[in-house]
N, C-alpha and C. Protein backbone atom coordinates (compact mmCIF):
# COMPACT_ATOMS: atom_id res chain seq x y z
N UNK A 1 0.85 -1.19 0.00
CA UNK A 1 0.00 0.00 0.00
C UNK A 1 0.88 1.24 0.00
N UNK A 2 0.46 2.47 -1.00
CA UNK A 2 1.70 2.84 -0.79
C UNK A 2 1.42 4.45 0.01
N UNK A 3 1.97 4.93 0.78
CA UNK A 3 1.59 5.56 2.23
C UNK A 3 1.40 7.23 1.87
N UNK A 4 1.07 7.73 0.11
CA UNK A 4 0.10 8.61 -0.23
C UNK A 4 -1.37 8.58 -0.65
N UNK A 5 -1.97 7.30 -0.37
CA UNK A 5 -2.94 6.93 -0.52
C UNK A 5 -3.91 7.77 0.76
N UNK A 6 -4.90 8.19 0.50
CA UNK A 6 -5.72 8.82 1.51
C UNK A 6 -6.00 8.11 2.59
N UNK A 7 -5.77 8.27 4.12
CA UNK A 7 -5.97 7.12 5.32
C UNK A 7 -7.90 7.34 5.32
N UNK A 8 -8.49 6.14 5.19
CA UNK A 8 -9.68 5.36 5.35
C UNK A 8 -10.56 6.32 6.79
N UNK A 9 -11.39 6.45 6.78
CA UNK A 9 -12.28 6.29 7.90
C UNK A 9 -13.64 5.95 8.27
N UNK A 10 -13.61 4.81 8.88
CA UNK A 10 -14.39 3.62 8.90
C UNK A 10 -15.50 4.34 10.11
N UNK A 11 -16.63 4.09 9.27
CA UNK A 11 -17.98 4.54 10.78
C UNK A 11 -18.51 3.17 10.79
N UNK A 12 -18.44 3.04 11.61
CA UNK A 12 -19.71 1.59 12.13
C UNK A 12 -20.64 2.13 13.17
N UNK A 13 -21.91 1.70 12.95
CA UNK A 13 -22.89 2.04 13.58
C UNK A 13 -24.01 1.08 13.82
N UNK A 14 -24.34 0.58 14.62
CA UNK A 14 -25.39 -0.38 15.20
C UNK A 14 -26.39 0.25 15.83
N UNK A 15 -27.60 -0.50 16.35
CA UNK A 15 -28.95 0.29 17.38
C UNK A 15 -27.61 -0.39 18.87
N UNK A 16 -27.53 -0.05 19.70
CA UNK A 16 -27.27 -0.05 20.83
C UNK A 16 -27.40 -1.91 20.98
N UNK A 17 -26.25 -2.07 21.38
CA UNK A 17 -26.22 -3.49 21.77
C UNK A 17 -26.14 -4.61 20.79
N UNK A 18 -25.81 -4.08 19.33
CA UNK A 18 -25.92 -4.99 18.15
C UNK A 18 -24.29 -5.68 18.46
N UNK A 19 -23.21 -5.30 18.82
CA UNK A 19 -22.20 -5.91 18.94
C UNK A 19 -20.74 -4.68 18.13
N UNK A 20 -21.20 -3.48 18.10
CA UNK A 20 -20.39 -2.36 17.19
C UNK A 20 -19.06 -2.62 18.01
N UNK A 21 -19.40 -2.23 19.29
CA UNK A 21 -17.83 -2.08 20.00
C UNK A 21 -16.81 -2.96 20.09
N UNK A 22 -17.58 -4.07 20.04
CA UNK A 22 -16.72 -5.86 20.29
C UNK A 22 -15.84 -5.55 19.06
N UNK A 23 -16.81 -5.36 17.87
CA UNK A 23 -16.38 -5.18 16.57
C UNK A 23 -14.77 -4.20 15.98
N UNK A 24 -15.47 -3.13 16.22
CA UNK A 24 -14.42 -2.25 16.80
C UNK A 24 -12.89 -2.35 17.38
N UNK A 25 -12.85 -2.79 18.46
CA UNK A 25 -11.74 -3.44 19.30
C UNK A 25 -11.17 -4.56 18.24
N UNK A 26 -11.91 -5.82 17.54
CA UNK A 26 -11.60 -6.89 16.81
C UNK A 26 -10.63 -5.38 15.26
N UNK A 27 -11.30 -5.13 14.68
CA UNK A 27 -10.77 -3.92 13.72
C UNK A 27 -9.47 -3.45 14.53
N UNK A 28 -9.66 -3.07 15.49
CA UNK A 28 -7.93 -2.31 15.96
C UNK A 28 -7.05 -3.64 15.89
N UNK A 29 -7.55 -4.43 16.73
CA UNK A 29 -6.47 -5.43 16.91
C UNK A 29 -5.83 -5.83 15.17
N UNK A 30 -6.65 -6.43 14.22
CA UNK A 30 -6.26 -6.80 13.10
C UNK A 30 -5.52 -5.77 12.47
N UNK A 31 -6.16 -4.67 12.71
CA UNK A 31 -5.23 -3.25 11.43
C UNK A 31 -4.56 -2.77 12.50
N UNK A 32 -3.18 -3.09 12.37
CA UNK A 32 -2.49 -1.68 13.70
C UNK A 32 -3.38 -0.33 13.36
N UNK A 33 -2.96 -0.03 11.88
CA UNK A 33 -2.87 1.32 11.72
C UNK A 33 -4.29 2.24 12.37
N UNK A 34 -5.33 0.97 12.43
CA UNK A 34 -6.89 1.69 13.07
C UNK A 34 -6.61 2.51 14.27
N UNK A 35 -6.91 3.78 14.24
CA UNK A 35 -7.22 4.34 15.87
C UNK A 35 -8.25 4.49 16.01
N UNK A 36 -9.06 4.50 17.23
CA UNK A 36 -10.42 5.00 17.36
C UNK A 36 -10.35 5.69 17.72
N UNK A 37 -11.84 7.07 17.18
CA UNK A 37 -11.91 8.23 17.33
C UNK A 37 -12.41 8.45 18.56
N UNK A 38 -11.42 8.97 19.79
CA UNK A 38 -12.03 9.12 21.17
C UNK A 38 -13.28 10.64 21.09
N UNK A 39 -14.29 9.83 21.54
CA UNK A 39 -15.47 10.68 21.56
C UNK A 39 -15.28 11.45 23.16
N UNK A 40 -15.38 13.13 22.57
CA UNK A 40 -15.97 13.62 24.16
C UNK A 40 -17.64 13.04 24.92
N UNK A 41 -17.73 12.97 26.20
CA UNK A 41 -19.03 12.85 26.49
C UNK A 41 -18.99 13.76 27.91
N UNK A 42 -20.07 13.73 28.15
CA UNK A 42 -21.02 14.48 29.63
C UNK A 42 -21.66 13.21 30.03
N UNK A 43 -21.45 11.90 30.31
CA UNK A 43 -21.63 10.95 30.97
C UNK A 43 -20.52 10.89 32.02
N UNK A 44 -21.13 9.51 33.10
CA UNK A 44 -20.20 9.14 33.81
C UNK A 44 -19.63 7.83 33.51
N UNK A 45 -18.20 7.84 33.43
CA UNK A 45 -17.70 6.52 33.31
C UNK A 45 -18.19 5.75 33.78
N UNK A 46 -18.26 4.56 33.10
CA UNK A 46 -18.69 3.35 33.99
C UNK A 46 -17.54 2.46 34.40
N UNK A 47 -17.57 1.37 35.28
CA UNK A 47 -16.14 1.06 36.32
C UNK A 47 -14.73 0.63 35.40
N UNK A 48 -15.17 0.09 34.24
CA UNK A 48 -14.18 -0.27 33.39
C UNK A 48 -13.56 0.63 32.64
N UNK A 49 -13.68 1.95 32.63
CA UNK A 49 -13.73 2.75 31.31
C UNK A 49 -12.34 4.24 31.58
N UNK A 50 -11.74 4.01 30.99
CA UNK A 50 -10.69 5.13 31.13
C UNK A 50 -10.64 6.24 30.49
N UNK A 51 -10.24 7.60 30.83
CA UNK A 51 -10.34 8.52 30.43
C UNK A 51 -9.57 8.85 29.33
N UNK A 52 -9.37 9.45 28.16
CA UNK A 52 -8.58 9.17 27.19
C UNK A 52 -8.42 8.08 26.05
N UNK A 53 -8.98 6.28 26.50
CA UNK A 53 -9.19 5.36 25.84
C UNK A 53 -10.58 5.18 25.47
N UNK A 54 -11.45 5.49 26.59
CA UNK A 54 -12.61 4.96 25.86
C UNK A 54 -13.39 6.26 25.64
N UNK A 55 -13.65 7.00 26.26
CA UNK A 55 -14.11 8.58 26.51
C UNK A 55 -12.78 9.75 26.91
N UNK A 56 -13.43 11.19 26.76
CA UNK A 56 -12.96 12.50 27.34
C UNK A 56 -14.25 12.64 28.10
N UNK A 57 -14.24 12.79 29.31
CA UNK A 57 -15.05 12.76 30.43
C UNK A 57 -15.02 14.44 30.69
N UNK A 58 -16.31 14.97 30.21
CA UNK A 58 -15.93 16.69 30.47
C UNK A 58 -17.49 16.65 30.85
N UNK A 59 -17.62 18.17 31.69
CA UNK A 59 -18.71 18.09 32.24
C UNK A 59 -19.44 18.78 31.02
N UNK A 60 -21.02 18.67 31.55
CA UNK A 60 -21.79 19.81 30.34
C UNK A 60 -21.91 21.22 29.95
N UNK A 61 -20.91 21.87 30.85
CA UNK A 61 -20.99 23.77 30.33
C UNK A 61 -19.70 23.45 29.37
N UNK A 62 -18.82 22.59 29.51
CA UNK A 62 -17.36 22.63 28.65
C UNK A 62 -17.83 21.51 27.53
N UNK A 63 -18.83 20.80 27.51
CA UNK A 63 -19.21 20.14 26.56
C UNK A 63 -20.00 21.59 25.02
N UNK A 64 -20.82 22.21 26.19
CA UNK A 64 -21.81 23.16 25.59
C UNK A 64 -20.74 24.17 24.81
N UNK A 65 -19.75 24.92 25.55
CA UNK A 65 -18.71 25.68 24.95
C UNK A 65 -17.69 25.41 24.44
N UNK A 66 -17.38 24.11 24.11
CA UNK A 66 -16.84 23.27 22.71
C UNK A 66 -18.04 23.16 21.31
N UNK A 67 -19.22 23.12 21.88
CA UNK A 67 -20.24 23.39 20.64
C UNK A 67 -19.95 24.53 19.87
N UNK A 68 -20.30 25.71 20.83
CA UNK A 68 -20.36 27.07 20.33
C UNK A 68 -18.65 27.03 19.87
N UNK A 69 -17.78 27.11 20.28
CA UNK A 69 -16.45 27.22 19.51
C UNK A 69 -16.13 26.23 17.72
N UNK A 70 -17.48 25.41 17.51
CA UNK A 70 -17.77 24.66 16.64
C UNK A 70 -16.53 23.81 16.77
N UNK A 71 -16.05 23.04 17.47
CA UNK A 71 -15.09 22.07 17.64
C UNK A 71 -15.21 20.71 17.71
N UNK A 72 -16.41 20.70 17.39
CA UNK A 72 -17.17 18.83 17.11
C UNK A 72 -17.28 19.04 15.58
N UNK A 73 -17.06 17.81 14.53
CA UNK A 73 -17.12 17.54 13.60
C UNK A 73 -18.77 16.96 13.38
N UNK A 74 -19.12 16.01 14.93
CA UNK A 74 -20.34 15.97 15.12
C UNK A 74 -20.69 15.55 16.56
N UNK A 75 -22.16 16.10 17.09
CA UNK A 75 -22.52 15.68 18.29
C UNK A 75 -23.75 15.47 18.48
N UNK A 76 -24.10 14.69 19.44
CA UNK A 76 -25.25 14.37 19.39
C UNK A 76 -25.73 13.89 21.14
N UNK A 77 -26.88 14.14 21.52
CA UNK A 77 -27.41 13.83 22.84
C UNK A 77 -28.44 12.37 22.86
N UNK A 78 -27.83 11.76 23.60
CA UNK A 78 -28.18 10.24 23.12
C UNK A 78 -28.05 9.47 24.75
N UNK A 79 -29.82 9.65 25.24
CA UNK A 79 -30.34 8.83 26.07
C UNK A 79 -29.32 9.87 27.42
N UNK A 80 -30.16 11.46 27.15
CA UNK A 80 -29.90 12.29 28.47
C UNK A 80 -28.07 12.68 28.60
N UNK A 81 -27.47 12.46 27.66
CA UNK A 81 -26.17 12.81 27.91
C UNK A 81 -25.36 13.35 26.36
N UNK A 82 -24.54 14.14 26.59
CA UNK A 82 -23.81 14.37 24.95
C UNK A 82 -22.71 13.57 24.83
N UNK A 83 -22.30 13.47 23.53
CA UNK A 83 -21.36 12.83 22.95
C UNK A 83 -20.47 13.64 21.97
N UNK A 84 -19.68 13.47 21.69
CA UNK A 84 -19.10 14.06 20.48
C UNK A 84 -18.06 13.85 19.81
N UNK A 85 -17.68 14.35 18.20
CA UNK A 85 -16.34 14.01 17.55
C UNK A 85 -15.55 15.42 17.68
N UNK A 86 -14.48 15.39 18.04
CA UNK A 86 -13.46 16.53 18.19
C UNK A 86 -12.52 16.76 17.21
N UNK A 87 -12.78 17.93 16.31
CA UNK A 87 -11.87 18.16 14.90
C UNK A 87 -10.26 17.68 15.27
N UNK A 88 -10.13 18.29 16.61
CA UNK A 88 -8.83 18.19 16.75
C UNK A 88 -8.20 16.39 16.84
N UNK A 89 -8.68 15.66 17.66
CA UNK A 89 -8.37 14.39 17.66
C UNK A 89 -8.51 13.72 16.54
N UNK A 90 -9.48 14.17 15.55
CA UNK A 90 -9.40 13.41 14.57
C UNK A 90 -8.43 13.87 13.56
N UNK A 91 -8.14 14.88 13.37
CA UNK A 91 -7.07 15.74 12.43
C UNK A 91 -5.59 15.28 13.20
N UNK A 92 -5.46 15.09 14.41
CA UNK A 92 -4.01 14.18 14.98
C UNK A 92 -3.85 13.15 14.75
N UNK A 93 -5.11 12.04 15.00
CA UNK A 93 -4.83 10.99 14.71
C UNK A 93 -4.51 10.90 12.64
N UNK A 94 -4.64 12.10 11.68
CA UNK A 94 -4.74 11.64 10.02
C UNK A 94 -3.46 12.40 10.33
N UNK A 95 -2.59 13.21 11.25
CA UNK A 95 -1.65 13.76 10.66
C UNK A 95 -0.53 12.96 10.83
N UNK A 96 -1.25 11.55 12.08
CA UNK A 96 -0.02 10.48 12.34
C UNK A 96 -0.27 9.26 11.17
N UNK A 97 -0.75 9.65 10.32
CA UNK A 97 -0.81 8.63 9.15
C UNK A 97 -2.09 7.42 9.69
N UNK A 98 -3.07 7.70 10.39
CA UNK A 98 -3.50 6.64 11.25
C UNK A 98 -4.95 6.69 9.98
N UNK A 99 -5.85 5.35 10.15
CA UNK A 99 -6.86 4.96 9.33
C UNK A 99 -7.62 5.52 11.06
N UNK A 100 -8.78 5.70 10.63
CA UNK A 100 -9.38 6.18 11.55
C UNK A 100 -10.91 5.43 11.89
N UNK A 101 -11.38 5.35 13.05
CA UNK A 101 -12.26 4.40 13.04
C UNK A 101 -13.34 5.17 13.54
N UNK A 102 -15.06 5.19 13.98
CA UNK A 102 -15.87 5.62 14.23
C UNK A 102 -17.20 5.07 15.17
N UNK A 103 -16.64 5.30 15.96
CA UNK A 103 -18.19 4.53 16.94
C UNK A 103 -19.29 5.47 17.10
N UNK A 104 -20.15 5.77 16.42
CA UNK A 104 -20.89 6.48 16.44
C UNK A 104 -22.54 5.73 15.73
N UNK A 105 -23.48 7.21 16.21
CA UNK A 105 -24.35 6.39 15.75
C UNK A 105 -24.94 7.12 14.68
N UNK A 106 -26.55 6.79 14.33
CA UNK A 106 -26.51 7.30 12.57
C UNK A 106 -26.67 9.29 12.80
N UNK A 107 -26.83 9.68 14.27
CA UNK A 107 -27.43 10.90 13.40
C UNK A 107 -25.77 11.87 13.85
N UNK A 108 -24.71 10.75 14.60
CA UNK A 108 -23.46 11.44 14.24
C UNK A 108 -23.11 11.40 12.60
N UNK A 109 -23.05 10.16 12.03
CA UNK A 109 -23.34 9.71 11.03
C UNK A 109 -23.43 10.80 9.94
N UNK A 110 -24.64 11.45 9.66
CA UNK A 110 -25.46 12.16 9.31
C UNK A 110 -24.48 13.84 9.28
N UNK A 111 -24.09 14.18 10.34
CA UNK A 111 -23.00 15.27 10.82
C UNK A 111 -22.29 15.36 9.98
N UNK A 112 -21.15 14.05 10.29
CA UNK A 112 -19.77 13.55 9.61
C UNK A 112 -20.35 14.01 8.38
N UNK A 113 -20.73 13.23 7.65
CA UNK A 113 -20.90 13.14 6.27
C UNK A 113 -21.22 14.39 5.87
N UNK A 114 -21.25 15.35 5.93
CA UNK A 114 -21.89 16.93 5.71
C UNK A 114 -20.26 17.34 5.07
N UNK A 115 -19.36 16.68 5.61
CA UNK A 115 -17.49 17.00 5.41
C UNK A 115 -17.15 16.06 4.43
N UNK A 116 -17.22 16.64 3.21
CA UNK A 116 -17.07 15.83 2.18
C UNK A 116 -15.48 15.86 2.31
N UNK A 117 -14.49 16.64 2.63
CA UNK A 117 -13.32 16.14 2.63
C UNK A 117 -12.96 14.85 3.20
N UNK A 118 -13.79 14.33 4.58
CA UNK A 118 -13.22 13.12 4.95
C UNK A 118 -13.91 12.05 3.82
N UNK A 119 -12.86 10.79 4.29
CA UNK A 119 -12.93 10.07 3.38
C UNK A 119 -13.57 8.82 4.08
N UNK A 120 -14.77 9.14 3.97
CA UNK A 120 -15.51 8.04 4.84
C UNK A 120 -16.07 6.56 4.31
N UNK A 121 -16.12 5.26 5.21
CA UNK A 121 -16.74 4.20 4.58
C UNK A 121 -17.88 4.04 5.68
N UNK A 122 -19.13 3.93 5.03
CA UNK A 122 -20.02 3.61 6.42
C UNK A 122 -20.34 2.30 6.55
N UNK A 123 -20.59 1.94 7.65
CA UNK A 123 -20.72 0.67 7.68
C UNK A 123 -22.12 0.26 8.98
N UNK A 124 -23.20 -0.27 8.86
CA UNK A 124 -24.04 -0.43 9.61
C UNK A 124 -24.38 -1.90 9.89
N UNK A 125 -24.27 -1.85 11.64
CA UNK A 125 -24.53 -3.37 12.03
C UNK A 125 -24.94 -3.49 12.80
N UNK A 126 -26.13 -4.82 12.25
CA UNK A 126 -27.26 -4.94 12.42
C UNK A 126 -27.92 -6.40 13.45
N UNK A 127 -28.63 -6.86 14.28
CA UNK A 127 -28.52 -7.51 14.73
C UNK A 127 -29.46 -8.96 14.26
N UNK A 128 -29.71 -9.59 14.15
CA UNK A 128 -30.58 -10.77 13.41
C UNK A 128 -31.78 -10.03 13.51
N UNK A 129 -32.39 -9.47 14.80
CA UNK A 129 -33.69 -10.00 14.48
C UNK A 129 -34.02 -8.68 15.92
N UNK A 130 -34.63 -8.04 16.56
CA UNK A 130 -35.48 -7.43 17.67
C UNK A 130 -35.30 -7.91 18.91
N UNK A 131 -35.96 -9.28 18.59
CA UNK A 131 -36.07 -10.15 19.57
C UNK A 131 -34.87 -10.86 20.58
N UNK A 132 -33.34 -10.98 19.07
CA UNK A 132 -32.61 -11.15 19.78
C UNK A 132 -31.81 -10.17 20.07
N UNK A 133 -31.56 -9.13 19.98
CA UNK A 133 -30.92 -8.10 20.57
C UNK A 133 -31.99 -7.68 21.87
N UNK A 134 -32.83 -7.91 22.11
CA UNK A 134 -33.43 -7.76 23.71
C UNK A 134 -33.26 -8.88 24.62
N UNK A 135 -32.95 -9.86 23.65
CA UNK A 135 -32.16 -11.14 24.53
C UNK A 135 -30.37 -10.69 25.23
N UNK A 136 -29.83 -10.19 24.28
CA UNK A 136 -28.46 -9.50 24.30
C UNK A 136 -28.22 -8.55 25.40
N UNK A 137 -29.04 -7.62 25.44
CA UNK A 137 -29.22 -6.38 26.13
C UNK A 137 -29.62 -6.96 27.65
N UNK A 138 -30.20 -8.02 27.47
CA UNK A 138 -30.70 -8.41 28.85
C UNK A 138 -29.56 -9.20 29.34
N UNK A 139 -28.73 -10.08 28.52
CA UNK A 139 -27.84 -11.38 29.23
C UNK A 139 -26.85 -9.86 29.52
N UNK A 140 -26.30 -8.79 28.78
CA UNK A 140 -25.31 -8.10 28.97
C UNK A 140 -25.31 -7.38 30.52
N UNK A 141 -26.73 -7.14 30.78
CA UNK A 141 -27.19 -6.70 31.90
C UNK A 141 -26.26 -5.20 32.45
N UNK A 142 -25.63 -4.64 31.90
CA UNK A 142 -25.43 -3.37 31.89
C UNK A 142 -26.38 -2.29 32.31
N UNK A 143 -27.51 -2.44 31.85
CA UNK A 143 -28.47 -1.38 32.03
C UNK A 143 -30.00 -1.73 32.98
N UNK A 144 -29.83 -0.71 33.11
CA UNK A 144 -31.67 -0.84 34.27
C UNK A 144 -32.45 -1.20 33.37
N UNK A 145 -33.62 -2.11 33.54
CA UNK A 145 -34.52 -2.32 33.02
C UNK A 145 -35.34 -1.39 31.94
N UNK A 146 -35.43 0.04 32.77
CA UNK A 146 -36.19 1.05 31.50
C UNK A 146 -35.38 1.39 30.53
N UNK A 147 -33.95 0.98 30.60
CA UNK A 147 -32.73 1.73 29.80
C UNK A 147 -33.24 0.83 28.74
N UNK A 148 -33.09 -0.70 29.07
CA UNK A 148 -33.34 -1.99 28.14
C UNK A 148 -34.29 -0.96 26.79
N UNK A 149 -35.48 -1.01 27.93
CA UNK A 149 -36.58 -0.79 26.75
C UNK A 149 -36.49 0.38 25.86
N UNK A 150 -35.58 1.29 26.48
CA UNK A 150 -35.50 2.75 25.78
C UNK A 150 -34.87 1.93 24.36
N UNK A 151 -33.40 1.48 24.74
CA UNK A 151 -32.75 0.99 23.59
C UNK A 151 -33.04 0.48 22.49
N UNK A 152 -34.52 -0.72 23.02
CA UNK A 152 -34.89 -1.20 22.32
C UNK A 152 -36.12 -0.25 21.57
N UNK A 153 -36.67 0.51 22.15
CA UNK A 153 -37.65 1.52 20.72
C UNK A 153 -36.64 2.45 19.99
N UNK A 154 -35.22 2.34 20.63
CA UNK A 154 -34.58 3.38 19.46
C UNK A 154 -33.78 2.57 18.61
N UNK A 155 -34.56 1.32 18.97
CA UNK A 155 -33.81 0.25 17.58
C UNK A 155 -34.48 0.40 16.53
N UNK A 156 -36.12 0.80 16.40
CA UNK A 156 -36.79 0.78 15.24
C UNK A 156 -36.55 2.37 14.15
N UNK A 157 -35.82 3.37 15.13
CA UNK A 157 -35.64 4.26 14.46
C UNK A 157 -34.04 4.00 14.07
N UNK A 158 -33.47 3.50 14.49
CA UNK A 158 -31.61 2.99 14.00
C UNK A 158 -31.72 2.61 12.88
N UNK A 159 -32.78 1.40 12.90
CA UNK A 159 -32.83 0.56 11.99
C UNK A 159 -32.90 1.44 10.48
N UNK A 160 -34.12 2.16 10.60
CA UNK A 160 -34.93 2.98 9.58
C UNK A 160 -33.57 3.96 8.70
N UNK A 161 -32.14 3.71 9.65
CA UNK A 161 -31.37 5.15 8.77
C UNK A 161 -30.49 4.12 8.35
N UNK A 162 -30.14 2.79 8.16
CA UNK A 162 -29.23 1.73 7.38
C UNK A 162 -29.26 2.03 6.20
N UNK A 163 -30.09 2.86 5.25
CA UNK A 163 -29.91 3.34 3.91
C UNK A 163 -28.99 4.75 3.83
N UNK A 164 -28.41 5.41 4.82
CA UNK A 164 -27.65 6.53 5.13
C UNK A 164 -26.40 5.91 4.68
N UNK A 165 -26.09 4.12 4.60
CA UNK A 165 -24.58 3.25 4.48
C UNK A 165 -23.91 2.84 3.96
N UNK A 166 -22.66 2.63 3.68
CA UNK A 166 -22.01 2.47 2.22
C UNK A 166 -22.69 0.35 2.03
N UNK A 167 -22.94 -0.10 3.42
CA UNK A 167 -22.90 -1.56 3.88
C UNK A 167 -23.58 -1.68 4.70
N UNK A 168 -24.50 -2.93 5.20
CA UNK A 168 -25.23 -3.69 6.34
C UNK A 168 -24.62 -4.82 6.36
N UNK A 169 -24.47 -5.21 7.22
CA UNK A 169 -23.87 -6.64 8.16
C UNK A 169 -24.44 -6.80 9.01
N UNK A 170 -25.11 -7.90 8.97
CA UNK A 170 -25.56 -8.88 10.09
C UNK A 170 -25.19 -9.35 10.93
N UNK A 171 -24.98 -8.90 12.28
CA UNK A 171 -24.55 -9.78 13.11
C UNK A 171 -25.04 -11.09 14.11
N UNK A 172 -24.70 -12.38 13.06
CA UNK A 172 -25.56 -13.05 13.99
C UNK A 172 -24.41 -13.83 14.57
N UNK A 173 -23.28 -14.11 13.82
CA UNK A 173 -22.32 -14.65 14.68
C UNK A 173 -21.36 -13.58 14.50
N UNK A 174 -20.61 -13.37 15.76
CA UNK A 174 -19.70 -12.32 15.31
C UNK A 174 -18.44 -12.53 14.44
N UNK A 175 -18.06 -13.60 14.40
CA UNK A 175 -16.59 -14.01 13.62
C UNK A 175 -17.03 -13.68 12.35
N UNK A 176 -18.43 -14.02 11.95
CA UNK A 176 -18.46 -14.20 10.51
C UNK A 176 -18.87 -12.82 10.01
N UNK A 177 -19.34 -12.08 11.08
CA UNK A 177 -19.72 -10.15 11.17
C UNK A 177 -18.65 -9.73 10.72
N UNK A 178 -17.30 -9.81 11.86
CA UNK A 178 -16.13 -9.01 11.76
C UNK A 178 -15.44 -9.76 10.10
N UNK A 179 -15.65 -10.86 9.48
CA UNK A 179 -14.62 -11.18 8.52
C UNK A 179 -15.19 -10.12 7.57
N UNK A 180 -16.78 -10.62 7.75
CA UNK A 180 -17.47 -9.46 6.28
C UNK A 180 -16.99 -8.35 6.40
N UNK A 181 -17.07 -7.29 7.83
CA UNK A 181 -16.40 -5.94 8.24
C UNK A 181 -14.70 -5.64 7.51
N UNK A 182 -14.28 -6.88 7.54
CA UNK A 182 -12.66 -7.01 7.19
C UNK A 182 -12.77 -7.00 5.80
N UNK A 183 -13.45 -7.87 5.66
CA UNK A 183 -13.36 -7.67 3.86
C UNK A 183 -13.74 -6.24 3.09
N UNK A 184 -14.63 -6.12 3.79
CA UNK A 184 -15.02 -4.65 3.29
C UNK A 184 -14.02 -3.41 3.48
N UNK A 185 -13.26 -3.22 4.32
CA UNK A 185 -12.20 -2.25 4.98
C UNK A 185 -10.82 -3.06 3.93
N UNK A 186 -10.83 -4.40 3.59
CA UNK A 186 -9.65 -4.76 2.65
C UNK A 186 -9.85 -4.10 1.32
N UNK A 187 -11.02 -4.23 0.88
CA UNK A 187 -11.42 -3.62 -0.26
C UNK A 187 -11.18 -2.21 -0.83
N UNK A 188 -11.32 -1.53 0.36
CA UNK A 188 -11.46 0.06 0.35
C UNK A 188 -10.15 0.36 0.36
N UNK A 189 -9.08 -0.67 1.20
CA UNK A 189 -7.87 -0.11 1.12
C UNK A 189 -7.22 -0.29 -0.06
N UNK A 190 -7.35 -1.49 -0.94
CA UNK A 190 -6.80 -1.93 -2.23
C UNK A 190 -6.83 -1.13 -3.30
């Protein structure tokens, strides 16, 4: 590959609990060159989660006055808390030659894509079926019961923006999710 080729940036996007992040992590490990794009949020960590790797943990007036300074590429408030992409992290991670990765969901999605300079692949993943992603959500047990159900009615509107995507993937087993994900990211790089 030869290293003036434009570096890739991969969005994957699922309804909550389809398996994006597992996915994700599987993508870094295989491509060194993947970084993921650390999202700011106005949440609270949860016990596993480090500042800098998985989130920027900022409260909501410095979330709000990173808006107004227009310093999100995109943001979005998703289930009482903000999220966001930071021009700057993502413009460090393309100036270190890095392919860039995207955990986001469709109406960051939606943002991004407004920047026709980046060079985006979208990618949306999807879970078999309703039924079993409320099976998922429940064995994962992460969330309170009303969270469950929130997730699950903002699966029927997730679902509805999979035509926003360059790709849909099914995830019903994940090995055979992430190879399709791989093939598709081999493709784009070739």
């Amino acid at each position: 590959m030869n290293h003036d080729s434009k570096n890739i940036m991969v969005i994957l996007s699922s309804p909550s609990g389809a398996g994006k992040t597992t996915i994700s992590k599987k993508i870094q490990q295989k491509f060194q060159n993947f970084k993921i794009s650390v999202s700011h949020t106005t949440r609270k960590p949860r016990a596993n989660e480090v500042e800098g790797i998985d989130y920027y943990f900022i409260n909501e007036n410095d979330f709000k006055d990173k808006i107004k300074k227009n310093e999100f590429y995109e943001y979005a408030k998703i289930f009482g808390n903000y999220y966001g992409t930071s021009k700057e992290s993502v413009l460090n991670l393309l100036k270190n030659k890095n392919d860039v990765l995207f955990d986001i969901d469709w109406q960051g999605t939606q943002q991004l894509s407004k920047f026709k300079e980046l060079n985006l692949l979208k990618i949306f993943i999807l879970p078999p079926s309703k039924d079993e992603l409320k099976k998922r959500l429940v064995q994962r047990n992460q969330d309170k019961p009303h969270v469950v159900e929130e997730r699950l009615k903002a699966y029927d509107t997730d679902s509805a923006h999979k035509k926003d995507y360059d790709f849909v993937v099914i995830n019903d087993n994940l090995e055979q999710c992430f190879k399709e994900v791989e093939k598709i990211i081999l493709n784009k790089k070739n």
